[in-house]
PDB file of N, CA and C in Angstrom:
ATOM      1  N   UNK A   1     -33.351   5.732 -78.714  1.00  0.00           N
ATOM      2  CA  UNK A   1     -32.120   6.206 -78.116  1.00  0.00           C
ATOM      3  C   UNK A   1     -31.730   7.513 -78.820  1.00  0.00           C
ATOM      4  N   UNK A   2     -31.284   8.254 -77.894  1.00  0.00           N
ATOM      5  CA  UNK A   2     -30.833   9.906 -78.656  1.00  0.00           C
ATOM      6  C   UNK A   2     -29.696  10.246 -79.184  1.00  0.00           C
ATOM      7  N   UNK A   3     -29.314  10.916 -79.872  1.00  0.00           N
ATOM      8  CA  UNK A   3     -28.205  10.994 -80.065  1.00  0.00           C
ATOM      9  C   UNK A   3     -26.854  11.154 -78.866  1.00  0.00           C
ATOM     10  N   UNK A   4     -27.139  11.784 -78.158  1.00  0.00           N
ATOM     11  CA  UNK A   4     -26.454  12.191 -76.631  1.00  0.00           C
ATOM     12  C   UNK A   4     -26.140  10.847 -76.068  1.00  0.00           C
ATOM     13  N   UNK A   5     -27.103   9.807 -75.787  1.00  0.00           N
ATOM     14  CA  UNK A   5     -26.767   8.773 -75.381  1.00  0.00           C
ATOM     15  C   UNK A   5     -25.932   7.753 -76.194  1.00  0.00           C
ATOM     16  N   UNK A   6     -25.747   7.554 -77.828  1.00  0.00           N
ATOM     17  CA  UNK A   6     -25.284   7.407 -78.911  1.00  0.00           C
ATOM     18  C   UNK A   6     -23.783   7.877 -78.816  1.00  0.00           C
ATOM     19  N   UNK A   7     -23.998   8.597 -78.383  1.00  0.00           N
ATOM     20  CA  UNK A   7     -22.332   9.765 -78.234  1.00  0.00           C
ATOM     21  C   UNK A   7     -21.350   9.124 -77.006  1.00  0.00           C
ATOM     22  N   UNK A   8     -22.510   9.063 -76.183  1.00  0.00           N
ATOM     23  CA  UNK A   8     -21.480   8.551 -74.860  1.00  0.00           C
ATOM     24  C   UNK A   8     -21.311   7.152 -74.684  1.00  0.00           C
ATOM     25  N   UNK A   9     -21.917   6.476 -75.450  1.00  0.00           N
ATOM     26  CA  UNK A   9     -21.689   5.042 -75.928  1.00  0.00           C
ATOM     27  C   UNK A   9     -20.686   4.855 -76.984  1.00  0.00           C
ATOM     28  N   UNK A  10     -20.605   5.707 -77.977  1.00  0.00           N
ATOM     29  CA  UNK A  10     -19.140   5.594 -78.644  1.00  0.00           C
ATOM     30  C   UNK A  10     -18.343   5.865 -78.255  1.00  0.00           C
ATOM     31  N   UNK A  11     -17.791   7.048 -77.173  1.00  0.00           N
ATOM     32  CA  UNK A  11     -17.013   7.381 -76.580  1.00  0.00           C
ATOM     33  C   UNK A  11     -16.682   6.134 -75.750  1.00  0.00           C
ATOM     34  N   UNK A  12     -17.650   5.867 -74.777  1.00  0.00           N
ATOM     35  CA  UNK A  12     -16.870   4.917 -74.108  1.00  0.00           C
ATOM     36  C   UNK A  12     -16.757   3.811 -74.729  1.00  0.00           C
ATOM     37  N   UNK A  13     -16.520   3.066 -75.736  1.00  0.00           N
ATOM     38  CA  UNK A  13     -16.893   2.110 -76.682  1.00  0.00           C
ATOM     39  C   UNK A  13     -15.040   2.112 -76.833  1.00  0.00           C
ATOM     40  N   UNK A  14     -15.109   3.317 -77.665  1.00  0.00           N
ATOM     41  CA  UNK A  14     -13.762   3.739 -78.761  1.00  0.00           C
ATOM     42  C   UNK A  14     -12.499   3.930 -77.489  1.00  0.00           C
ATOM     43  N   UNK A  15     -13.097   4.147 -76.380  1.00  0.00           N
ATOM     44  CA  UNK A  15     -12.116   4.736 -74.982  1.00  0.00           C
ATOM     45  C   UNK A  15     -11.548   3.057 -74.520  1.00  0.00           C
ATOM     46  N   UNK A  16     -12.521   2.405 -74.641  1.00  0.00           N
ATOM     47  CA  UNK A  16     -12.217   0.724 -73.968  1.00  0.00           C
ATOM     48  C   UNK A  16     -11.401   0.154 -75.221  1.00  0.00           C
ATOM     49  N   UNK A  17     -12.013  -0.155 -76.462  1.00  0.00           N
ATOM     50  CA  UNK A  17     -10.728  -0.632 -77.234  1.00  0.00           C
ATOM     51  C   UNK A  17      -9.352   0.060 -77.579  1.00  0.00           C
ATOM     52  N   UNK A  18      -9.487   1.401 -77.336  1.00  0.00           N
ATOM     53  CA  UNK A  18      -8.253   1.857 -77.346  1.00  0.00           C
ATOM     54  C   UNK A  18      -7.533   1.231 -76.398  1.00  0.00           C
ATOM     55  N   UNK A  19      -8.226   1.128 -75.004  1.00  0.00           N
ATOM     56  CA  UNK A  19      -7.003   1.081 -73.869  1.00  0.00           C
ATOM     57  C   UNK A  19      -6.712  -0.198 -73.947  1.00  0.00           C
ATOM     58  N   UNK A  20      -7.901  -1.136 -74.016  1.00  0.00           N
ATOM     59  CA  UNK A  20      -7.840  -2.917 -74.100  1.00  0.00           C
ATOM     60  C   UNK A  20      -6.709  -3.448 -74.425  1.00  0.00           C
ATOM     61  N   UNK A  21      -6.513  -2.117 -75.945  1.00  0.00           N
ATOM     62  CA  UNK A  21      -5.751  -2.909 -76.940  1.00  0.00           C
ATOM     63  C   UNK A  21      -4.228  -2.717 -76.543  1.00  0.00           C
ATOM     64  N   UNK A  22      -4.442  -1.614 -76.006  1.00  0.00           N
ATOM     65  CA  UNK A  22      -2.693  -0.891 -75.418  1.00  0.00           C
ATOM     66  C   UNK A  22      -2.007  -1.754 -74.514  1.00  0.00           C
ATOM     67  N   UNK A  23      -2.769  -2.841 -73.953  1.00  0.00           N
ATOM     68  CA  UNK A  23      -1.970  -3.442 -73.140  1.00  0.00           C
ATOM     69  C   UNK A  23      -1.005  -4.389 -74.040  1.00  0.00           C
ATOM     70  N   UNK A  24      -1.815  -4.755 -75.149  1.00  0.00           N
ATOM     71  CA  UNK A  24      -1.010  -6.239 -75.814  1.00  0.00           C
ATOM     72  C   UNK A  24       0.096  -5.704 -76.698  1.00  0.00           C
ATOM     73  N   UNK A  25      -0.018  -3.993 -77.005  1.00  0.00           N
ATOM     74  CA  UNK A  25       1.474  -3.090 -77.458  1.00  0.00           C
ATOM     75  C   UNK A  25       2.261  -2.268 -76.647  1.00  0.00           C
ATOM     76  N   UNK A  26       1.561  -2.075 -75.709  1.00  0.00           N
ATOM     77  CA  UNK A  26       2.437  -0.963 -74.831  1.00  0.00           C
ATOM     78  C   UNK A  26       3.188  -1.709 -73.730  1.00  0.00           C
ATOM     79  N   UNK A  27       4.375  -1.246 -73.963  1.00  0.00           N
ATOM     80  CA  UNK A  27       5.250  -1.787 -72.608  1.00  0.00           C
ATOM     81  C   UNK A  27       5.023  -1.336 -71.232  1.00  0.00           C
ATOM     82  N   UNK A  28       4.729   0.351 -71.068  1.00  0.00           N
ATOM     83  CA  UNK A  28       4.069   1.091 -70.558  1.00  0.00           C
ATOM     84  C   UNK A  28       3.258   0.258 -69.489  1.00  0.00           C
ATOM     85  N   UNK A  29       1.865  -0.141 -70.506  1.00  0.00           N
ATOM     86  CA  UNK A  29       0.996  -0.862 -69.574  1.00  0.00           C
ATOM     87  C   UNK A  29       0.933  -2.292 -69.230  1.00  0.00           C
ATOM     88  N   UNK A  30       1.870  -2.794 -69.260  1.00  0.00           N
ATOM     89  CA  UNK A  30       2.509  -3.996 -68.812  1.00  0.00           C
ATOM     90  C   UNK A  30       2.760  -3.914 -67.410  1.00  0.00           C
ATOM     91  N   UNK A  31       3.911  -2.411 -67.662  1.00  0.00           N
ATOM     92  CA  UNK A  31       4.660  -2.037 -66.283  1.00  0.00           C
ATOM     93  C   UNK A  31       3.822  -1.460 -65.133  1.00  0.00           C
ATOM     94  N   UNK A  32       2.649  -0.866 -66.106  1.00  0.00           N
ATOM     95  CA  UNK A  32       1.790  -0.746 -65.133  1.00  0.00           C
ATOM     96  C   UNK A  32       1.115  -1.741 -63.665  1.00  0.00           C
ATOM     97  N   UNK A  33       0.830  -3.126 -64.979  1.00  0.00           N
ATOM     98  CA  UNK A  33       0.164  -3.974 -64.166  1.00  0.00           C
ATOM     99  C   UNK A  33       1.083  -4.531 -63.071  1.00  0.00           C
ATOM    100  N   UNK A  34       2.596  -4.883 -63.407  1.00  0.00           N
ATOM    101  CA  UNK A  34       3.643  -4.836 -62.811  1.00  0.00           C
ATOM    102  C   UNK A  34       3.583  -4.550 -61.825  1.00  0.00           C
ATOM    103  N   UNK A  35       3.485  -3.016 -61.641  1.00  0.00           N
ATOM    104  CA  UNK A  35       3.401  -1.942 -60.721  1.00  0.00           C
ATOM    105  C   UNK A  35       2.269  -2.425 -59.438  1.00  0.00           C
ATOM    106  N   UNK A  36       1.495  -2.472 -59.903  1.00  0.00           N
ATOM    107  CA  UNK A  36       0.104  -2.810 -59.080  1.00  0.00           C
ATOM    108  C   UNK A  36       0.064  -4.291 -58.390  1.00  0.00           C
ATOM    109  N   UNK A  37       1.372  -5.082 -58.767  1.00  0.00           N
ATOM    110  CA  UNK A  37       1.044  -6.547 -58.310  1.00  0.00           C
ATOM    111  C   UNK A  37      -0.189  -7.417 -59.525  1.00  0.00           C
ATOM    112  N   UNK A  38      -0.047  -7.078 -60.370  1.00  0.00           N
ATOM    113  CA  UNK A  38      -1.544  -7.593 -60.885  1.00  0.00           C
ATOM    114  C   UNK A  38      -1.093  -8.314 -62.669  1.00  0.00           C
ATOM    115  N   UNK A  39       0.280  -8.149 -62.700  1.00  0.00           N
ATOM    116  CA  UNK A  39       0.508  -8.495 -64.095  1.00  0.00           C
ATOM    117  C   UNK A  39      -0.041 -10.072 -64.522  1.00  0.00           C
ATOM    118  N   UNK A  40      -0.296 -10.931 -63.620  1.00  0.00           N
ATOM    119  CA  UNK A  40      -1.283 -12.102 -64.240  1.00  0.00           C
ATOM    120  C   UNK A  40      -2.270 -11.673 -64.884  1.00  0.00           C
ATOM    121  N   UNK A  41      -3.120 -10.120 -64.564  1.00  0.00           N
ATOM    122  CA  UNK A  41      -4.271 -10.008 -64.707  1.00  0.00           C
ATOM    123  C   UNK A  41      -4.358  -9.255 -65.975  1.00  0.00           C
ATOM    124  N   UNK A  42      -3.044  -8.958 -66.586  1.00  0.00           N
ATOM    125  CA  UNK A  42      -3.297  -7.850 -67.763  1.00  0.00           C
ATOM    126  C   UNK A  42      -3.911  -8.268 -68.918  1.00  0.00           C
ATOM    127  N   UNK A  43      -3.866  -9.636 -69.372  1.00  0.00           N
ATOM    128  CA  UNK A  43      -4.146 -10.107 -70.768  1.00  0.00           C
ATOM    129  C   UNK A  43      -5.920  -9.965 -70.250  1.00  0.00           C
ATOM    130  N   UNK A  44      -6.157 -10.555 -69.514  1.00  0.00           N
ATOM    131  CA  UNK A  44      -7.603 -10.386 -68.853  1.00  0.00           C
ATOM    132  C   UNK A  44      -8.067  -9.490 -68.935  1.00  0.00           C
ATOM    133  N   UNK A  45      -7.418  -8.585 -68.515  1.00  0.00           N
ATOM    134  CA  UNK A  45      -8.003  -6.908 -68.331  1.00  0.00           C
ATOM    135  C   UNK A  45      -8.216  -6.468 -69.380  1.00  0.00           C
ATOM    136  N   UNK A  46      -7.282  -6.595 -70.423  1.00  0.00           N
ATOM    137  CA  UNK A  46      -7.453  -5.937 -71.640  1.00  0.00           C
ATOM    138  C   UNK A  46      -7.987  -6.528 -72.576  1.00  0.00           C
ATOM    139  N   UNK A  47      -8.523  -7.891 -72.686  1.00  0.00           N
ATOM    140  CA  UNK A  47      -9.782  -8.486 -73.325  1.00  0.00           C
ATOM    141  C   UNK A  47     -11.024  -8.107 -72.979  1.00  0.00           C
ATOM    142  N   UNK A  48     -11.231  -8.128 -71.319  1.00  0.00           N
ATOM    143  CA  UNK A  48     -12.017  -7.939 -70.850  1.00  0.00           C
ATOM    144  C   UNK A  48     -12.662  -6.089 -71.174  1.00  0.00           C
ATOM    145  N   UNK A  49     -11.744  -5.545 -71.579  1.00  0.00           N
ATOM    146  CA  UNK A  49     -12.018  -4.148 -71.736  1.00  0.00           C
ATOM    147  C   UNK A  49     -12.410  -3.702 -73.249  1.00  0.00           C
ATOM    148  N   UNK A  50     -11.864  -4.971 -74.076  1.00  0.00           N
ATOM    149  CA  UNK A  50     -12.036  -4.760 -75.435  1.00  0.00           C
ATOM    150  C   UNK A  50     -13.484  -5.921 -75.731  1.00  0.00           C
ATOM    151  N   UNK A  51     -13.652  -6.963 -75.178  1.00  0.00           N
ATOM    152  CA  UNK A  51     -14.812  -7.334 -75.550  1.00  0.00           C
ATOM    153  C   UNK A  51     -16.189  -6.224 -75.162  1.00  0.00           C
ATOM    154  N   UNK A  52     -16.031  -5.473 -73.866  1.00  0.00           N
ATOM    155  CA  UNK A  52     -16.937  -4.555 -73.385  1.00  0.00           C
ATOM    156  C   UNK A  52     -17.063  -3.549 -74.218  1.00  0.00           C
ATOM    157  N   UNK A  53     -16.177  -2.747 -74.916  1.00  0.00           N
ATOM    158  CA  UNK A  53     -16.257  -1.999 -76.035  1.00  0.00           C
ATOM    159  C   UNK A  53     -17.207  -2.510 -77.284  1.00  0.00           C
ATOM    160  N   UNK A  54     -16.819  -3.212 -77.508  1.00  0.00           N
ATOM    161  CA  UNK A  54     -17.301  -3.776 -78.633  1.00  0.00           C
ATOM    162  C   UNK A  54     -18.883  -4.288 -78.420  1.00  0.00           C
ATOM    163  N   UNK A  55     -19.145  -4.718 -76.637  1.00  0.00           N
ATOM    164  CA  UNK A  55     -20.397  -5.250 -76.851  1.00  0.00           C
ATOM    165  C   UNK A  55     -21.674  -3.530 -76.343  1.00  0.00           C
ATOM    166  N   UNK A  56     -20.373  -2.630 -76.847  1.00  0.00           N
ATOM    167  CA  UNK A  56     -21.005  -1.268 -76.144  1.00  0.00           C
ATOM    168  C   UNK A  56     -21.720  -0.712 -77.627  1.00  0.00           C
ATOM    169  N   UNK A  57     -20.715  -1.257 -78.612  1.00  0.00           N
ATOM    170  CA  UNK A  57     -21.075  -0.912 -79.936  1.00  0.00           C
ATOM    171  C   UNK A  57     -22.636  -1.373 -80.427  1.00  0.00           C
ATOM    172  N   UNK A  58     -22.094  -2.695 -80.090  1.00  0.00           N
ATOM    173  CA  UNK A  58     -23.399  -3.882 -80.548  1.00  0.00           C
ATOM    174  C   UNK A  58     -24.411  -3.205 -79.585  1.00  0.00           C
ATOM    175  N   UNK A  59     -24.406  -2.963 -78.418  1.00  0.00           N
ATOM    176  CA  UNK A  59     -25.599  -2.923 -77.165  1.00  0.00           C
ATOM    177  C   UNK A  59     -26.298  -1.858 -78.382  1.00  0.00           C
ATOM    178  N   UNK A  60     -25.672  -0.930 -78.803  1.00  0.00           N
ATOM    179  CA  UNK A  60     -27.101   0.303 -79.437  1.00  0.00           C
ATOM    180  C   UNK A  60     -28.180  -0.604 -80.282  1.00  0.00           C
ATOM    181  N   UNK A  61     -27.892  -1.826 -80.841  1.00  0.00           N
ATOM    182  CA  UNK A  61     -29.235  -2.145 -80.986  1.00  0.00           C
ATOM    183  C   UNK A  61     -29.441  -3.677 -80.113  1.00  0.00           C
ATOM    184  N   UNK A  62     -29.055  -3.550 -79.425  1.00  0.00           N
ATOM    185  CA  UNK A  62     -29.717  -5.012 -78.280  1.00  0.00           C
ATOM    186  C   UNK A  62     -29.387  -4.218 -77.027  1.00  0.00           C
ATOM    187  N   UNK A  63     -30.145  -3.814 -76.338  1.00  0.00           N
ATOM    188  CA  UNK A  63     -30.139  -3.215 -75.227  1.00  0.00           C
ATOM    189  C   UNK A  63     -30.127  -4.182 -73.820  1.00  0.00           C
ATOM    190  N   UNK A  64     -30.292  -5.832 -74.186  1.00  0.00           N
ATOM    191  CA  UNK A  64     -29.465  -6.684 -72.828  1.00  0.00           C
ATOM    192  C   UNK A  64     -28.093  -6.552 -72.928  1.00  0.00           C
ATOM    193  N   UNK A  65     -27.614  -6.716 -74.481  1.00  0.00           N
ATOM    194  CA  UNK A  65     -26.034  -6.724 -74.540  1.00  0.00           C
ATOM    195  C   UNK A  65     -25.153  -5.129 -73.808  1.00  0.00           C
ATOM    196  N   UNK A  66     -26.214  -3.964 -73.941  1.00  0.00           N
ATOM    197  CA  UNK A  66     -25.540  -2.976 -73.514  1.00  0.00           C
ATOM    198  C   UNK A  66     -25.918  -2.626 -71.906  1.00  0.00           C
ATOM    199  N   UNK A  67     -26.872  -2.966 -71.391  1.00  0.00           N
ATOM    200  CA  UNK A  67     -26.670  -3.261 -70.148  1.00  0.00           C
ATOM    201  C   UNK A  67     -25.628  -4.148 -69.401  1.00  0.00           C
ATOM    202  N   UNK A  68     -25.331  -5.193 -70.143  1.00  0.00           N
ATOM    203  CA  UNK A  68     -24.563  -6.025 -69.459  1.00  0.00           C
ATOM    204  C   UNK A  68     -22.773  -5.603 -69.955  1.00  0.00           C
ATOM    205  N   UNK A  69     -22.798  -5.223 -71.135  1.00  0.00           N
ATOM    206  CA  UNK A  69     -21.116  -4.844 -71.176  1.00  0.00           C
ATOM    207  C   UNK A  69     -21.391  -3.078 -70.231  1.00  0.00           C
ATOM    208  N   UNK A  70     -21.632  -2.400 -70.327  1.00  0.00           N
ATOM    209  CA  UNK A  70     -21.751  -1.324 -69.744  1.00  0.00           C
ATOM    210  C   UNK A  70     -21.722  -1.831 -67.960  1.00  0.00           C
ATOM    211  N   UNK A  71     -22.128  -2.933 -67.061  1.00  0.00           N
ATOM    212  CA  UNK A  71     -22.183  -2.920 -66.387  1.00  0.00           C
ATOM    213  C   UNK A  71     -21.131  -3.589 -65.654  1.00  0.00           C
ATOM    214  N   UNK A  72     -20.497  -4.428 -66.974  1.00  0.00           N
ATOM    215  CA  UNK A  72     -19.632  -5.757 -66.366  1.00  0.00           C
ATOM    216  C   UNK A  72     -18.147  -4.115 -66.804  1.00  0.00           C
ATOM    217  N   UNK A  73     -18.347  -3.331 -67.544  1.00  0.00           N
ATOM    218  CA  UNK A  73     -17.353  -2.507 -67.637  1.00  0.00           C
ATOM    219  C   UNK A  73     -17.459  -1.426 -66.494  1.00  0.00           C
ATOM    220  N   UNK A  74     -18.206  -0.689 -65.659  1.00  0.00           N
ATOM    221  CA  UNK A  74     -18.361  -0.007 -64.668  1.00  0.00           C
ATOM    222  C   UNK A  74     -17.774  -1.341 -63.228  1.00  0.00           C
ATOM    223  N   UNK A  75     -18.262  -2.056 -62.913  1.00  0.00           N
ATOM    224  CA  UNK A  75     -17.478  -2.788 -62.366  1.00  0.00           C
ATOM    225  C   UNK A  75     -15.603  -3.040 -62.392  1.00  0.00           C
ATOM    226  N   UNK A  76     -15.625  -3.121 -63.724  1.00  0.00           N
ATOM    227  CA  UNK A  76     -14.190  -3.200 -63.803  1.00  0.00           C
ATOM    228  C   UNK A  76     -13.330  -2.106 -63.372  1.00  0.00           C
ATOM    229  N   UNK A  77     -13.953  -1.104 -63.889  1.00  0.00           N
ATOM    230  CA  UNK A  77     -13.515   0.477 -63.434  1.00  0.00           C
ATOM    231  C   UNK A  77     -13.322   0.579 -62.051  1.00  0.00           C
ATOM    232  N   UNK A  78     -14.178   0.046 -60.959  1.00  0.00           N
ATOM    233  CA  UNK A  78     -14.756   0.830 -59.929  1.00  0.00           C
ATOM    234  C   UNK A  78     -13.742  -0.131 -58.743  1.00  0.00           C
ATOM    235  N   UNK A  79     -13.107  -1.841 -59.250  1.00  0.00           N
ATOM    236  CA  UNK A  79     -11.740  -2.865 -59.397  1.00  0.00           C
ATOM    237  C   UNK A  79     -10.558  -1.754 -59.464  1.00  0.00           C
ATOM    238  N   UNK A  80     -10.469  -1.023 -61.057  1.00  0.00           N
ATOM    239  CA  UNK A  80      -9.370  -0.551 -61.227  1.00  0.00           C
ATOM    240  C   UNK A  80      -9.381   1.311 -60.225  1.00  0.00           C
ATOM    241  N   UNK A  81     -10.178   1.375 -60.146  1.00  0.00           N
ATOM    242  CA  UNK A  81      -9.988   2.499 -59.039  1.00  0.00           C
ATOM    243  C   UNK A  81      -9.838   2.206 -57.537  1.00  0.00           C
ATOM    244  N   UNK A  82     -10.324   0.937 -56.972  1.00  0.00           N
ATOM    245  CA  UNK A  82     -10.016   0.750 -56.099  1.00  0.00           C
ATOM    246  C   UNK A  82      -8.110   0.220 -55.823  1.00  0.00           C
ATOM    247  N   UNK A  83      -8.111  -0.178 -56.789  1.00  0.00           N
ATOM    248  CA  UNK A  83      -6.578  -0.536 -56.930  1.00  0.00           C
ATOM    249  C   UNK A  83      -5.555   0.621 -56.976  1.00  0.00           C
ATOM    250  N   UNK A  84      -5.973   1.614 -57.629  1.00  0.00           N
ATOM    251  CA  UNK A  84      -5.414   2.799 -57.354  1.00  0.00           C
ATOM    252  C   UNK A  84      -5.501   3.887 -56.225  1.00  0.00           C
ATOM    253  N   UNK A  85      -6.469   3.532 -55.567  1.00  0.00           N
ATOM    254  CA  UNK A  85      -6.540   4.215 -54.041  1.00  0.00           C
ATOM    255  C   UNK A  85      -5.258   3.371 -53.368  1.00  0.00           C
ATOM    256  N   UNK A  86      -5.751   1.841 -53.630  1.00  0.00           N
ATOM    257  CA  UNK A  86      -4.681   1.063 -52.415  1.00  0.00           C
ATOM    258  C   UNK A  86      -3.666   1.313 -52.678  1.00  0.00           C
ATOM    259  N   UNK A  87      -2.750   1.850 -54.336  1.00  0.00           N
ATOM    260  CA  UNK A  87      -1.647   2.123 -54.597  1.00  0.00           C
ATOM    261  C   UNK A  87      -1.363   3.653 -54.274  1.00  0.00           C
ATOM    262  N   UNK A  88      -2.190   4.440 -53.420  1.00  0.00           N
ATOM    263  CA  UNK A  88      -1.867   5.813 -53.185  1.00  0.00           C
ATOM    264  C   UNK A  88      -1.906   6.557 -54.308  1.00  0.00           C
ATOM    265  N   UNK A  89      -2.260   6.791 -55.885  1.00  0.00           N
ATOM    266  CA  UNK A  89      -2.171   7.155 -56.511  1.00  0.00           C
ATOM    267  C   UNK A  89      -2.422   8.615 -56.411  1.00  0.00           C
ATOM    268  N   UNK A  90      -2.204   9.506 -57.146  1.00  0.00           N
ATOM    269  CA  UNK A  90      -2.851  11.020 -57.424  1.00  0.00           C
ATOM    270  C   UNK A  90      -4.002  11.390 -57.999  1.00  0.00           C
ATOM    271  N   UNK A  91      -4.484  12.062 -57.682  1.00  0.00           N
ATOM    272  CA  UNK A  91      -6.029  12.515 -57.808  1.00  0.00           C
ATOM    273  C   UNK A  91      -6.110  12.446 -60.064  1.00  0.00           C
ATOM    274  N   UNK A  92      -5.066  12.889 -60.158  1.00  0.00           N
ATOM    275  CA  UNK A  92      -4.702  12.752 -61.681  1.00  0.00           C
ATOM    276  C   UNK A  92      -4.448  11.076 -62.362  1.00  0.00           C
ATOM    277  N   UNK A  93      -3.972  10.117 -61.778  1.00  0.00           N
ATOM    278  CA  UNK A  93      -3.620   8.648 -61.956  1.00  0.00           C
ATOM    279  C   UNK A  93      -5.316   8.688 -61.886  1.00  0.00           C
ATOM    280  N   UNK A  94      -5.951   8.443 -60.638  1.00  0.00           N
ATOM    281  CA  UNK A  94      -6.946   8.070 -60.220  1.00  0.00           C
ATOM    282  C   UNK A  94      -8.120   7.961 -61.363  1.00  0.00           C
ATOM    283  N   UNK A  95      -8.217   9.531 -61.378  1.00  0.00           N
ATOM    284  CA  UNK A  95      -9.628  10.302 -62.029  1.00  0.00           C
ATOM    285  C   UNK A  95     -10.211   9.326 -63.253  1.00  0.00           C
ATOM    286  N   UNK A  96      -9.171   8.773 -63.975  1.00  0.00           N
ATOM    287  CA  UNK A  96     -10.092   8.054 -65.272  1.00  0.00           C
ATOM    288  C   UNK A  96     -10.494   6.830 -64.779  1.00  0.00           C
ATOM    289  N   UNK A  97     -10.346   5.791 -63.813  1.00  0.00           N
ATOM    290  CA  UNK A  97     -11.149   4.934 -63.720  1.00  0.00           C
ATOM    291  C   UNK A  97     -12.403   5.257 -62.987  1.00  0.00           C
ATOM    292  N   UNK A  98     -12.455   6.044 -62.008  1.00  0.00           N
ATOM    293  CA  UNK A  98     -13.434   6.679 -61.460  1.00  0.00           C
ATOM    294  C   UNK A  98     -14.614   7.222 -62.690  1.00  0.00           C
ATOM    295  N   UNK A  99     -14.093   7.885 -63.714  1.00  0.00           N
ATOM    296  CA  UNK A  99     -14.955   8.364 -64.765  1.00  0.00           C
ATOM    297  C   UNK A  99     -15.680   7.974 -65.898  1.00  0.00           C
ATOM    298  N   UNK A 100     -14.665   6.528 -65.833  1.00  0.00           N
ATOM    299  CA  UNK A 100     -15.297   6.003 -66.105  1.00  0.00           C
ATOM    300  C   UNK A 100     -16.455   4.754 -66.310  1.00  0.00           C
ATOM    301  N   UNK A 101     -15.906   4.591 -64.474  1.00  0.00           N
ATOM    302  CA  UNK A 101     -17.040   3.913 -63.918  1.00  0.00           C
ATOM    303  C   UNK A 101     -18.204   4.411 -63.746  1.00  0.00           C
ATOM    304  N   UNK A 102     -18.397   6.039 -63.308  1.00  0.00           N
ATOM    305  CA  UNK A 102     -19.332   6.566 -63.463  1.00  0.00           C
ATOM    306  C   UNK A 102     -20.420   6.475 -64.251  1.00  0.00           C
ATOM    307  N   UNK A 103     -19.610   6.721 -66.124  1.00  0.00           N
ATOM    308  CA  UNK A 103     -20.162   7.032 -67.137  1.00  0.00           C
ATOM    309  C   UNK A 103     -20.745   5.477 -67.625  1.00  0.00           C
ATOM    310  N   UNK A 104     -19.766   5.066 -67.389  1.00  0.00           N
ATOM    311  CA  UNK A 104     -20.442   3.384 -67.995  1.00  0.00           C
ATOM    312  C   UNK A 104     -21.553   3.001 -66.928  1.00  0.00           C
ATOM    313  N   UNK A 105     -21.775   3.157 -65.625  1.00  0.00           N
ATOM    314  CA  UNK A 105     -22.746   2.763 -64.871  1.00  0.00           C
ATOM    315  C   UNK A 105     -23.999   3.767 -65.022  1.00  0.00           C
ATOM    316  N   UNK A 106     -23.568   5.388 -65.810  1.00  0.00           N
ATOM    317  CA  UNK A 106     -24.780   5.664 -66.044  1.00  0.00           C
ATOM    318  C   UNK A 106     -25.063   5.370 -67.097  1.00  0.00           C
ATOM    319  N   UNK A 107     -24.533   4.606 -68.088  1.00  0.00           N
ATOM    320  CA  UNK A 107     -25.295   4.282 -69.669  1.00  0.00           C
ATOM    321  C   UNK A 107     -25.900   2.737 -69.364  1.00  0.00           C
ATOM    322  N   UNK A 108     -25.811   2.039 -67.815  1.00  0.00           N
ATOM    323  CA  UNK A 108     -26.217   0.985 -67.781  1.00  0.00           C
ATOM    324  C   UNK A 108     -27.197   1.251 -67.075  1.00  0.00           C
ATOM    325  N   UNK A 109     -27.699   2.286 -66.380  1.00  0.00           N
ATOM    326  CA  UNK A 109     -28.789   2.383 -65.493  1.00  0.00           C
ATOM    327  C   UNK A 109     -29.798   3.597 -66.514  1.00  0.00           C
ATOM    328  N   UNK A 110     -29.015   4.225 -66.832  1.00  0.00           N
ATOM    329  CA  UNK A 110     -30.054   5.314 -67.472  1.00  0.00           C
ATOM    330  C   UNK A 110     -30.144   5.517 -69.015  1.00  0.00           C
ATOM    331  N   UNK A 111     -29.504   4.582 -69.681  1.00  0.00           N
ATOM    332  CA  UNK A 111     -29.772   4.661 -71.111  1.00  0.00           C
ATOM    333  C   UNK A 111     -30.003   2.692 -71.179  1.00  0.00           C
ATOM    334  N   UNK A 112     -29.058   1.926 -70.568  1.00  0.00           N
ATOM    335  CA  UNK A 112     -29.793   0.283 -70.644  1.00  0.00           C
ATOM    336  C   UNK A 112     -31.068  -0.023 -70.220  1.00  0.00           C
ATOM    337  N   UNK A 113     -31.330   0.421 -68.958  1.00  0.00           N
ATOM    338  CA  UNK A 113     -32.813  -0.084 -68.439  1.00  0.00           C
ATOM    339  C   UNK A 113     -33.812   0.921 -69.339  1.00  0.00           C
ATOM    340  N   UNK A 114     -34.036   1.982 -69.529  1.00  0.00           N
ATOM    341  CA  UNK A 114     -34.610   2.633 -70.235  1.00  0.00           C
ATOM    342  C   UNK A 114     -35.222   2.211 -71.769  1.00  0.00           C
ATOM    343  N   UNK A 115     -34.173   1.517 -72.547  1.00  0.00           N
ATOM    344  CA  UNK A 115     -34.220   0.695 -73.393  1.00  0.00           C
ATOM    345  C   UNK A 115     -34.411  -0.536 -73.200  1.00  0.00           C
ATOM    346  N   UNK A 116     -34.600  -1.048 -72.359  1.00  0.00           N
ATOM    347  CA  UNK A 116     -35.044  -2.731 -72.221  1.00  0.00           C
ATOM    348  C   UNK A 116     -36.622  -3.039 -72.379  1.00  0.00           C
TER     349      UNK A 116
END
């Protein structure tokens, strides 16, 4: 694995427990989920976003574990962007789940399978 791919695996690694974690302090993103109809789903979401981080960390040396958090996290993204279309959002709201469904589905197709 290269460094480049190393890079965008910490990034999105350090990007998921940041946000994971923001739900269980930020009032903010509470109101968010609020917002969306979805506040059952926040404690979920934000485990679910912080175990994927973490198994993004671990995946650099087990490459099933980083296929599968990288993929079960592009999924989630691609959930939370669709939720933000249905909420009309702005091209600015929007853009980070989109980006990072992208990025996590390309570190699961082109840096996970590669390594398997």
């Amino acid at each position: 694995m290269v460094i480049f791919d190393k890079a965008l695996i910490g990034f999105s690694a350090i990007s998921f427990l940041i946000y994971g974690s923001a739900y269980f302090f930020s009032k903010a993103m509470k109101l968010e989920f609020k917002r969306f109809g979805l506040e059952k789903f926040g404690r979920l979401t934000g485990c679910l976003e912080i175990c994927g981080g973490l198994g993004l960390i671990v995946g650099i040396w087990s490459p099933l574990l980083l296929m599968l958090s990288s993929l079960g996290l592009s999924l989630l993204m691609l959930l939370g962007f669709g939720v933000r279309l249905k909420m009309r959002d702005n091209f600015r709201l929007s853009f980070p789940s989109f980006f990072y469904m992208l990025l996590n589905f390309y570190i699961f197709y082109y840096i996970g399978l590669d390594n398997l």
